[in-house]
PDB file of N, CA and C in Angstrom:
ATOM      1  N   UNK A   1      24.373  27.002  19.691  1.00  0.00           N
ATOM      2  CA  UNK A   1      23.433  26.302  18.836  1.00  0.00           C
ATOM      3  C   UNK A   1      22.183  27.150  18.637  1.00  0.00           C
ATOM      4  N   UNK A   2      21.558  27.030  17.526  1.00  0.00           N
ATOM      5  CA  UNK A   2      20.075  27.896  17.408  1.00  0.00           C
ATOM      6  C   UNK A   2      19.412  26.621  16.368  1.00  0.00           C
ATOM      7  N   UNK A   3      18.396  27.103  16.310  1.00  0.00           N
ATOM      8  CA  UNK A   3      17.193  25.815  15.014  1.00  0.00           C
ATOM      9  C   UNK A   3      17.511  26.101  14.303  1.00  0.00           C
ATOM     10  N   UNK A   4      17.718  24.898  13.451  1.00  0.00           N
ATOM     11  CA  UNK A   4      17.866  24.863  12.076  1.00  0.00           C
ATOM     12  C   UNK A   4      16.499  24.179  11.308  1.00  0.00           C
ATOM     13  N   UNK A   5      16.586  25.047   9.752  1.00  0.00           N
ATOM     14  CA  UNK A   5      15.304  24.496   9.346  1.00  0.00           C
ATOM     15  C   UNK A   5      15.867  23.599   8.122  1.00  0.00           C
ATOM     16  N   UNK A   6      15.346  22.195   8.129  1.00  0.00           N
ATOM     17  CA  UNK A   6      15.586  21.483   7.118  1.00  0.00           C
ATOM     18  C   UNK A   6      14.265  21.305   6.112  1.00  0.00           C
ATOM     19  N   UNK A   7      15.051  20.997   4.659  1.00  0.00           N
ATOM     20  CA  UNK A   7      13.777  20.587   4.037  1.00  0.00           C
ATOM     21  C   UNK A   7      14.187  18.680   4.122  1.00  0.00           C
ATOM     22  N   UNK A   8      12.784  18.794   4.429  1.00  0.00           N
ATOM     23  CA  UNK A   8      11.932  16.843   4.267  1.00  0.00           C
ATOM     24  C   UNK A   8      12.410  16.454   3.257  1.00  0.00           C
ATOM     25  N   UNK A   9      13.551  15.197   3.416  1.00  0.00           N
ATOM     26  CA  UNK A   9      13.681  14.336   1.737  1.00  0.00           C
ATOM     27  C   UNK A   9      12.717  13.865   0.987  1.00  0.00           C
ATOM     28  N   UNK A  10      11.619  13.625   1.759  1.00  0.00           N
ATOM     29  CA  UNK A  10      10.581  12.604   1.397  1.00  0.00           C
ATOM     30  C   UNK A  10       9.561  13.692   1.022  1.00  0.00           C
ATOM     31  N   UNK A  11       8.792  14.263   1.343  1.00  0.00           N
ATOM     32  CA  UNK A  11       7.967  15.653   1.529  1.00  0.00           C
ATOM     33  C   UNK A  11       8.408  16.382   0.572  1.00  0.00           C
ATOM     34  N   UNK A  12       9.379  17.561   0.961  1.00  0.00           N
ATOM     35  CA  UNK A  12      10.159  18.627   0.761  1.00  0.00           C
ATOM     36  C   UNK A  12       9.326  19.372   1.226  1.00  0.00           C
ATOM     37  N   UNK A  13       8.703  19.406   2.480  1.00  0.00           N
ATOM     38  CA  UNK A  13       8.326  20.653   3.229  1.00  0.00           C
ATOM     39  C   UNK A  13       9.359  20.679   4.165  1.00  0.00           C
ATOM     40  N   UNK A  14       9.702  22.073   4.991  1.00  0.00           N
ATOM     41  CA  UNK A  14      10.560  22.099   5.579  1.00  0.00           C
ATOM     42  C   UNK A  14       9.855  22.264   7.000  1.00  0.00           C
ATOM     43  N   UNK A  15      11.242  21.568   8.004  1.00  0.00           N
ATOM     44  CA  UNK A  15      10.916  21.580   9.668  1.00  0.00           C
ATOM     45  C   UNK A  15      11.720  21.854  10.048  1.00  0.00           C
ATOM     46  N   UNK A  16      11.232  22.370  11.400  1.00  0.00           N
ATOM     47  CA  UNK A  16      12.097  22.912  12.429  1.00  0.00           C
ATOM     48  C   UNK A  16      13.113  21.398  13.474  1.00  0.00           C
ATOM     49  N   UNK A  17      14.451  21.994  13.119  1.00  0.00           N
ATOM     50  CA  UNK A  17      15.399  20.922  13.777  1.00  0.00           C
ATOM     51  C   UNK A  17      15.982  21.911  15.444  1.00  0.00           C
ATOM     52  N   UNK A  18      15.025  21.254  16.178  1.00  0.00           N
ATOM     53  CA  UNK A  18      15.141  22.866  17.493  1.00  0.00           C
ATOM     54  C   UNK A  18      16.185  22.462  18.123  1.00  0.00           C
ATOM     55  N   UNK A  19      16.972  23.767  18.689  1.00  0.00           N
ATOM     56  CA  UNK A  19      18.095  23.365  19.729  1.00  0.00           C
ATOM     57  C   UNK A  19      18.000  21.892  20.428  1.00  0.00           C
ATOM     58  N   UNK A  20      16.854  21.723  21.062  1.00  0.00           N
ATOM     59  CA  UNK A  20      16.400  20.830  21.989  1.00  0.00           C
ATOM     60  C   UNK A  20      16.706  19.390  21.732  1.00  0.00           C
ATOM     61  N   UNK A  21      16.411  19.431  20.231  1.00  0.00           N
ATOM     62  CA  UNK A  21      16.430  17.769  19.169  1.00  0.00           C
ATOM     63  C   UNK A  21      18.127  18.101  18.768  1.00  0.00           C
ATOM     64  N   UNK A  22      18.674  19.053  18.977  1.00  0.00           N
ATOM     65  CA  UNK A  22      20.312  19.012  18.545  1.00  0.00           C
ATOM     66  C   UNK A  22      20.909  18.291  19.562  1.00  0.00           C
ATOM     67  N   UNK A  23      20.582  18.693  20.712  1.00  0.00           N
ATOM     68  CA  UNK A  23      21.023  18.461  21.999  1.00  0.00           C
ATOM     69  C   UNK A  23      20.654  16.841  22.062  1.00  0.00           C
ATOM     70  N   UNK A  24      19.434  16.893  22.276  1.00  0.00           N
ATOM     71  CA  UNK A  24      18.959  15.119  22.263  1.00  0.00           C
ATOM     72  C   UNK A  24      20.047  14.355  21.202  1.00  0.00           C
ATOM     73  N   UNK A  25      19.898  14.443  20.325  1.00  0.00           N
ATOM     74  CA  UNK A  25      21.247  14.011  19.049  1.00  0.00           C
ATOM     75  C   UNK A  25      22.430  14.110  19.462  1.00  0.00           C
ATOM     76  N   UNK A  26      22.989  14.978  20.034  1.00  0.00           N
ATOM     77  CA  UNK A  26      24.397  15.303  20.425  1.00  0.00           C
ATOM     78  C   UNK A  26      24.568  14.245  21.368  1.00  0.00           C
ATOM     79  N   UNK A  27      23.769  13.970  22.988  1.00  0.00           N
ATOM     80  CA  UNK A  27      23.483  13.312  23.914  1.00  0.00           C
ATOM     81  C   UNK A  27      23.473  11.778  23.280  1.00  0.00           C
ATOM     82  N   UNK A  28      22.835  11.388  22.260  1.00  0.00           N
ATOM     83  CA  UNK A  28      22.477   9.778  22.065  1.00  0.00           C
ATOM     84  C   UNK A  28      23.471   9.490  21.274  1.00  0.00           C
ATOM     85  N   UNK A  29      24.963  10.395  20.765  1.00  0.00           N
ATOM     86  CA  UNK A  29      25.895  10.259  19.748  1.00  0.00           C
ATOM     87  C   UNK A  29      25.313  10.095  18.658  1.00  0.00           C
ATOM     88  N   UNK A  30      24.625  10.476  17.919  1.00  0.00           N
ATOM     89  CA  UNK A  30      23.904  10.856  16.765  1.00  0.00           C
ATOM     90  C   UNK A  30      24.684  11.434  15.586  1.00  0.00           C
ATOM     91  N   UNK A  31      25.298  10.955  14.758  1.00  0.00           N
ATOM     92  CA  UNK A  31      25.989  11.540  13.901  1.00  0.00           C
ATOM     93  C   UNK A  31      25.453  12.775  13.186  1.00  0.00           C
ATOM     94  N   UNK A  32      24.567  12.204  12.306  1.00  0.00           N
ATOM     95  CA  UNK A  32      23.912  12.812  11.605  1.00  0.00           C
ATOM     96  C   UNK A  32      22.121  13.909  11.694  1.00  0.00           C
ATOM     97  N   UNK A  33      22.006  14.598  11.407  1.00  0.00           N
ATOM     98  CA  UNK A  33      20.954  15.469  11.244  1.00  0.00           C
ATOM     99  C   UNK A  33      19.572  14.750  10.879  1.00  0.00           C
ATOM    100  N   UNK A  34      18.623  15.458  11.243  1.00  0.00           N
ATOM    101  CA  UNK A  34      17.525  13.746  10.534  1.00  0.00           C
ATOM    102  C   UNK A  34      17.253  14.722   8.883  1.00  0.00           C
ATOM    103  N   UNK A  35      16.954  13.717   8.006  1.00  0.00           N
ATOM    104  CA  UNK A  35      16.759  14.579   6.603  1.00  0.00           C
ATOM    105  C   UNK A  35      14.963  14.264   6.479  1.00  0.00           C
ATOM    106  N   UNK A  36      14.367  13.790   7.306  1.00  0.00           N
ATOM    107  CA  UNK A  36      12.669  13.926   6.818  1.00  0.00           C
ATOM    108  C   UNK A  36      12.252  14.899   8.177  1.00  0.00           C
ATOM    109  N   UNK A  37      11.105  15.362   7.890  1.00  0.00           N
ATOM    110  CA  UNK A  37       9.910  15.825   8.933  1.00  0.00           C
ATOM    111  C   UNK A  37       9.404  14.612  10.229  1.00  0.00           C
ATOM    112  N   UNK A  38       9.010  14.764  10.799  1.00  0.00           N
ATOM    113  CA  UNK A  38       8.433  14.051  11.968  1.00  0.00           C
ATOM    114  C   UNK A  38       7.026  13.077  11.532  1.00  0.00           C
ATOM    115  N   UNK A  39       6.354  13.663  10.579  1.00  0.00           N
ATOM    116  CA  UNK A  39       5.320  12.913   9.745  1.00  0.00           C
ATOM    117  C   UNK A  39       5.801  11.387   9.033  1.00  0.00           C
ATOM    118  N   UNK A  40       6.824  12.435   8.344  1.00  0.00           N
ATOM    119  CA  UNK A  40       7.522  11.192   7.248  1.00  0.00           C
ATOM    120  C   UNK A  40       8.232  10.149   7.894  1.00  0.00           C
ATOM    121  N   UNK A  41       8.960  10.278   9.485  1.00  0.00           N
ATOM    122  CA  UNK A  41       9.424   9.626   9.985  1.00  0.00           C
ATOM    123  C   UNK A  41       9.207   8.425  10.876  1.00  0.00           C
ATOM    124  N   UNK A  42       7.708   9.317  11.470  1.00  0.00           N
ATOM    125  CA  UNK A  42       6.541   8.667  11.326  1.00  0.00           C
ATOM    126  C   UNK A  42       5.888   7.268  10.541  1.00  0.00           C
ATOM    127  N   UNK A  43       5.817   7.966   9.455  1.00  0.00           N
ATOM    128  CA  UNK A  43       5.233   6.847   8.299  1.00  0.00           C
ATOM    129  C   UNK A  43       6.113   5.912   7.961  1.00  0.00           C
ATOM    130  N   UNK A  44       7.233   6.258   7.817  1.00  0.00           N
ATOM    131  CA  UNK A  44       8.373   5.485   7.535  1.00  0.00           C
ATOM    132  C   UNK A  44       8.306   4.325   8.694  1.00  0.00           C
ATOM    133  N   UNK A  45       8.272   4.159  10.030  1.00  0.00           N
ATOM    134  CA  UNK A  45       8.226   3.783  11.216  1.00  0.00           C
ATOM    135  C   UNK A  45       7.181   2.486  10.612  1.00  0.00           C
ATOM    136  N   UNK A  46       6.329   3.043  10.785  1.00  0.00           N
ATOM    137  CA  UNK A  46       4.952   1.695  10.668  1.00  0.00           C
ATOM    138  C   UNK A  46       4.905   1.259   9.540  1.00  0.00           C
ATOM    139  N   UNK A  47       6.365   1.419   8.259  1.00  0.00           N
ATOM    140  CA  UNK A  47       5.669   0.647   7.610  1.00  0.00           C
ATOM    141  C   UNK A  47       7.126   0.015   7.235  1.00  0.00           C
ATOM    142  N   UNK A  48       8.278  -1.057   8.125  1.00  0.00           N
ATOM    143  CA  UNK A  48       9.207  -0.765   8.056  1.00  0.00           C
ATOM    144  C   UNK A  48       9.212  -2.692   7.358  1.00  0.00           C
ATOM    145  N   UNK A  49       8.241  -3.020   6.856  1.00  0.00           N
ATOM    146  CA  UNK A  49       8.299  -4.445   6.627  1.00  0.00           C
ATOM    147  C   UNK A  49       8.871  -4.478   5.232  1.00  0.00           C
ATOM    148  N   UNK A  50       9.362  -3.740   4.345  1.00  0.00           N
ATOM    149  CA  UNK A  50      10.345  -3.645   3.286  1.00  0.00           C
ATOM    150  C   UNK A  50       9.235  -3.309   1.933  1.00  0.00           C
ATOM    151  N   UNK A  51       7.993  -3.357   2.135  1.00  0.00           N
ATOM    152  CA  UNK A  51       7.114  -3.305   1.005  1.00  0.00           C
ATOM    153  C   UNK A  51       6.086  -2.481   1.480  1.00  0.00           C
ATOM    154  N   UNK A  52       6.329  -1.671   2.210  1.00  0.00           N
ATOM    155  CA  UNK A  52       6.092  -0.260   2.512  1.00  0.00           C
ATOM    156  C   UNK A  52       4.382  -0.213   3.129  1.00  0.00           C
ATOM    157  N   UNK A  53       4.125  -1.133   3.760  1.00  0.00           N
ATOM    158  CA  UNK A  53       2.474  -1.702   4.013  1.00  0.00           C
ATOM    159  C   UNK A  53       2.783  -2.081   5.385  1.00  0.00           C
ATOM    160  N   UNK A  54       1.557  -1.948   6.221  1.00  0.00           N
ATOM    161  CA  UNK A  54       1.525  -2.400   7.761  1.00  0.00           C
ATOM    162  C   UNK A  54       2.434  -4.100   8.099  1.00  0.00           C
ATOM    163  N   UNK A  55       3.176  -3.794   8.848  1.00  0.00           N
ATOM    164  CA  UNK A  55       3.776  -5.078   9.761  1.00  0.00           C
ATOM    165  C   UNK A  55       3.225  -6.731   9.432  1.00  0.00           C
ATOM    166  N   UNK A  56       3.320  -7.397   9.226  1.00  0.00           N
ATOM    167  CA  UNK A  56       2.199  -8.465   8.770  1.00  0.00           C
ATOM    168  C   UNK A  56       2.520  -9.374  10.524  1.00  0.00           C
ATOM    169  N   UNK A  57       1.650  -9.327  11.357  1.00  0.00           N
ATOM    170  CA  UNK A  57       1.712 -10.128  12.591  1.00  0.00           C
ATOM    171  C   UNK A  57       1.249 -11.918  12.121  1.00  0.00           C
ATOM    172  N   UNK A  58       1.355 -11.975  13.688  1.00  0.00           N
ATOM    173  CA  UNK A  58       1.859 -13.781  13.200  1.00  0.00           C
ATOM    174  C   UNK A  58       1.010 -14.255  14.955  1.00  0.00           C
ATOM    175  N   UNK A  59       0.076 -14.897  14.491  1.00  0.00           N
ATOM    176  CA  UNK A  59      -0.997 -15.003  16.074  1.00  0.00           C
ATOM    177  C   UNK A  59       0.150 -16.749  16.498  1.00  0.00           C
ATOM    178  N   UNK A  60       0.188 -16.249  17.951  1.00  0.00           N
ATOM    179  CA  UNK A  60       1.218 -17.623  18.563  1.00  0.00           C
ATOM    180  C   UNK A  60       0.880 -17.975  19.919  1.00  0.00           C
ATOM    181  N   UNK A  61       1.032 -18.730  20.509  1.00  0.00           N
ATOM    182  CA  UNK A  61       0.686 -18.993  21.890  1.00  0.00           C
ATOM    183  C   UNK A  61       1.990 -18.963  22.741  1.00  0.00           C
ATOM    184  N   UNK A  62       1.938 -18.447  23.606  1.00  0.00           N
ATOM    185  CA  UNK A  62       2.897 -17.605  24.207  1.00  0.00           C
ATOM    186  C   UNK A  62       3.465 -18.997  25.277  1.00  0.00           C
ATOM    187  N   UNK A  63       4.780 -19.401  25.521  1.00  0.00           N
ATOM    188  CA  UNK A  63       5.214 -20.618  25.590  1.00  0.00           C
ATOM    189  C   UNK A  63       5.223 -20.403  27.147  1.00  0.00           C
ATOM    190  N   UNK A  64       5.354 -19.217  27.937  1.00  0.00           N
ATOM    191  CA  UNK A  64       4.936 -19.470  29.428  1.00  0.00           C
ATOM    192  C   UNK A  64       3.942 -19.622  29.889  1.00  0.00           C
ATOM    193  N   UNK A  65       3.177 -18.486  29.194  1.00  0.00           N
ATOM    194  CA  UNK A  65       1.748 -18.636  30.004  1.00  0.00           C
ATOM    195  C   UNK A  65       0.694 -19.452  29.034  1.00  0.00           C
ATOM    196  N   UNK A  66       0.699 -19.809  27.807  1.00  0.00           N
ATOM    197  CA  UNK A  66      -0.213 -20.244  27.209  1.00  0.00           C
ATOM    198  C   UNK A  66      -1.093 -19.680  26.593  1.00  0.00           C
ATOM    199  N   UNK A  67      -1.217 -17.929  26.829  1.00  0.00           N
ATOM    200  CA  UNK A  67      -1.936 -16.911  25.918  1.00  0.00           C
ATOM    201  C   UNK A  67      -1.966 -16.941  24.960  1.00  0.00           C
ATOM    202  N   UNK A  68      -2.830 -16.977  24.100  1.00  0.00           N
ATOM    203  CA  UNK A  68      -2.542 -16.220  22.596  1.00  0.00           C
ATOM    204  C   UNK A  68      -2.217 -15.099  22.227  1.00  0.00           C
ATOM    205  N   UNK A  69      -1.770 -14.704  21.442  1.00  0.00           N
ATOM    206  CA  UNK A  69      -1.253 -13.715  21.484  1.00  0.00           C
ATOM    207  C   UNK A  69      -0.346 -13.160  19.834  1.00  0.00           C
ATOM    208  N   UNK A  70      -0.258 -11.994  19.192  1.00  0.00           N
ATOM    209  CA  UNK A  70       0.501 -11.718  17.826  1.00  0.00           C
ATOM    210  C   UNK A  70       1.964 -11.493  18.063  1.00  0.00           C
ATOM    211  N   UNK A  71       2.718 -11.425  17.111  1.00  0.00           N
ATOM    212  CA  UNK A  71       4.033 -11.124  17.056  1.00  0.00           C
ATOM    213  C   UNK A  71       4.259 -10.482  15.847  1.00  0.00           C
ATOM    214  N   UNK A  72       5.552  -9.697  15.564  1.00  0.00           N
ATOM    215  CA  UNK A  72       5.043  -9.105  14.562  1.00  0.00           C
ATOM    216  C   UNK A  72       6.687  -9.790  13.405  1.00  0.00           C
ATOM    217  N   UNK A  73       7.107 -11.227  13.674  1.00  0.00           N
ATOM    218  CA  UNK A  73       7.765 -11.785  13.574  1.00  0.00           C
ATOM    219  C   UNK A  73       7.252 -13.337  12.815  1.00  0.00           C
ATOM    220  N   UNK A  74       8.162 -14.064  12.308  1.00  0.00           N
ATOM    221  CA  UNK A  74       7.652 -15.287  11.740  1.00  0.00           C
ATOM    222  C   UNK A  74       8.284 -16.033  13.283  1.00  0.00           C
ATOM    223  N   UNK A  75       7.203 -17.126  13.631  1.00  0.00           N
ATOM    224  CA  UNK A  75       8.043 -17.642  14.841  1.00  0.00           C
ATOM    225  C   UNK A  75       9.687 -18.591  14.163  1.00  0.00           C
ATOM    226  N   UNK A  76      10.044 -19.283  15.352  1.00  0.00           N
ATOM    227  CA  UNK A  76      11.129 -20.304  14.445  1.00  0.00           C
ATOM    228  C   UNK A  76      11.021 -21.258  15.487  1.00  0.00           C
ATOM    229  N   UNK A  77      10.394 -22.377  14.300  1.00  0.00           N
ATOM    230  CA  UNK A  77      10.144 -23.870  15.368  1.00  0.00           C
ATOM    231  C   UNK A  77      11.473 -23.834  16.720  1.00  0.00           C
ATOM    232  N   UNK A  78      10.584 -24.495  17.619  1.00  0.00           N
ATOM    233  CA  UNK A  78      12.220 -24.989  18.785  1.00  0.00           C
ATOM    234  C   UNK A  78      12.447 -23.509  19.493  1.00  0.00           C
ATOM    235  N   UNK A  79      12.021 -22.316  19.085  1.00  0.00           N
ATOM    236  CA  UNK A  79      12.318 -21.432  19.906  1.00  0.00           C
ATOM    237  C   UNK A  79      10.737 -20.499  20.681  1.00  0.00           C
ATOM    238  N   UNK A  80      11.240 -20.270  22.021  1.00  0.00           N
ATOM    239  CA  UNK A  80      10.270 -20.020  22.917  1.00  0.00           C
ATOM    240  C   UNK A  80       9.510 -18.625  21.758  1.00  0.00           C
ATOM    241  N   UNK A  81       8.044 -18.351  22.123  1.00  0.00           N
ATOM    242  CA  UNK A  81       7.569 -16.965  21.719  1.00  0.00           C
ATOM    243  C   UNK A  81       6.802 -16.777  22.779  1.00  0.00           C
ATOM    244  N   UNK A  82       6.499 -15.510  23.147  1.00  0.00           N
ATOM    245  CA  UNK A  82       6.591 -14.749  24.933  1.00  0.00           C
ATOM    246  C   UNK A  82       5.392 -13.692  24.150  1.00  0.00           C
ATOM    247  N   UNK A  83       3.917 -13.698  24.928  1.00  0.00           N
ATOM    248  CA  UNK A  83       3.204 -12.258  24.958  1.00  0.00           C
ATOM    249  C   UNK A  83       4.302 -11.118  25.462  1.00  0.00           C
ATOM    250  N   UNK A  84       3.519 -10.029  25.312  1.00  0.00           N
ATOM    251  CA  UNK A  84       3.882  -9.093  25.551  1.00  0.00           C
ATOM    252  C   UNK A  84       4.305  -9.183  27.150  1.00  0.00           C
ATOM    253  N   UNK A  85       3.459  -9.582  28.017  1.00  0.00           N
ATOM    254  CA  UNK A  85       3.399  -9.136  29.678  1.00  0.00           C
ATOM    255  C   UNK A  85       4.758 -10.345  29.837  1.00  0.00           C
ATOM    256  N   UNK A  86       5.198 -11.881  29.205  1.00  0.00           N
ATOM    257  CA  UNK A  86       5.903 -12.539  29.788  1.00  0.00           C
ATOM    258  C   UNK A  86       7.013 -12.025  29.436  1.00  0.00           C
ATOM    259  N   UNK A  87       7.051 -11.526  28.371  1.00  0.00           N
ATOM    260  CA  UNK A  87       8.222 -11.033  27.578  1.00  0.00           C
ATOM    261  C   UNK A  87       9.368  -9.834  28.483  1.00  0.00           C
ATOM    262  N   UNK A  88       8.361  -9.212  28.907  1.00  0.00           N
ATOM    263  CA  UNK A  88       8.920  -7.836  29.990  1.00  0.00           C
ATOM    264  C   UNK A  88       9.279  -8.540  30.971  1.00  0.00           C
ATOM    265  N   UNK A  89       8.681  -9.588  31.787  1.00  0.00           N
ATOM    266  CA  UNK A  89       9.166 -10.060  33.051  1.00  0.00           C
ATOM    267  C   UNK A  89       9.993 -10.724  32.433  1.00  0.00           C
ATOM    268  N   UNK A  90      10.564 -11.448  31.714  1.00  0.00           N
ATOM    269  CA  UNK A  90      11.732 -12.443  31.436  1.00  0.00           C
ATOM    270  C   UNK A  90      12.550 -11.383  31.101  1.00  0.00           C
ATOM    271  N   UNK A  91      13.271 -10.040  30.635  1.00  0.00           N
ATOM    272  CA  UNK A  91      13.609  -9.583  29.827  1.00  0.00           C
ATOM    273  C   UNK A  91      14.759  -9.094  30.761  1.00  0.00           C
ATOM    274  N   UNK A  92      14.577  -8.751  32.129  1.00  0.00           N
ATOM    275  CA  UNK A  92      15.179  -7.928  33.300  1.00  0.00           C
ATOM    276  C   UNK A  92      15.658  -9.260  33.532  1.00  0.00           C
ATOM    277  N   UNK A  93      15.224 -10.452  33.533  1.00  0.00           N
ATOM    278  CA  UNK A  93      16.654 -10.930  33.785  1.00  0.00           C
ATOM    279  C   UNK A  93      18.033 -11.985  33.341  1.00  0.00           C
TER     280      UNK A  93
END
C-alpha cells in the first residue's frame, strides 16, 4: 500500500488518503475510499439535518434525574428522554 491522493467531490481540492486511513478502512470493513477532504466531511457531519443548517435541538427534562437538558431529536410522547450523564449509565446495561 502507499497514499493515494484523491480529489474532494465537494471542494475539488485534492487530499492525501495515507496508508494509515487505508489500513483503518481495511480494519472497519470499509468498502469504499472516502471521495471528500476531511473539511468537507467535516461540514457535511454538523449539518446532517437534511437542509444543510445546524441540528435543530429540542430542550426536555430528562425522565431519571429530572435535569433539563437538549436532544438533538423530536421527543415521542410515552417514551423515556435521558441527559447525557443518565443516558451513558443506562446504556452498559
Amino acid at each position: 500500500m502507499e497514499d493515494k491522493t484523491i480529489t474532494c467531490r465537494n471542494c475539488g481540492k485534492s487530499f492525501t488518503f495515507t496508508v494509515s486511513e487505508q489500513q483503518f478502512y481495511k480494519e472497519k470493513g470499509f468498502e469504499h475510499e472516502p471521495v471528500r477532504c476531511k473539511a468537507c466531511r467535516d461540514q457535511r457531519k454538523t449539518g446532517r439535518t437534511g437542509t444543510g443548517g445546524p441540528r435543530q435541538m429540542h430542550t426536555v427534562t430528562c425522565s431519571e434525574c429530572g435535569q433539563e437538558t437538549q436532544v438533538p431529536f423530536k421527543p415521542t410522547t410515552g417514551k423515556p428522554v435521558f441527559c447525557r450523564d443518565c443516558f451513558n449509565k443506562n446504556k452498559d446495561h
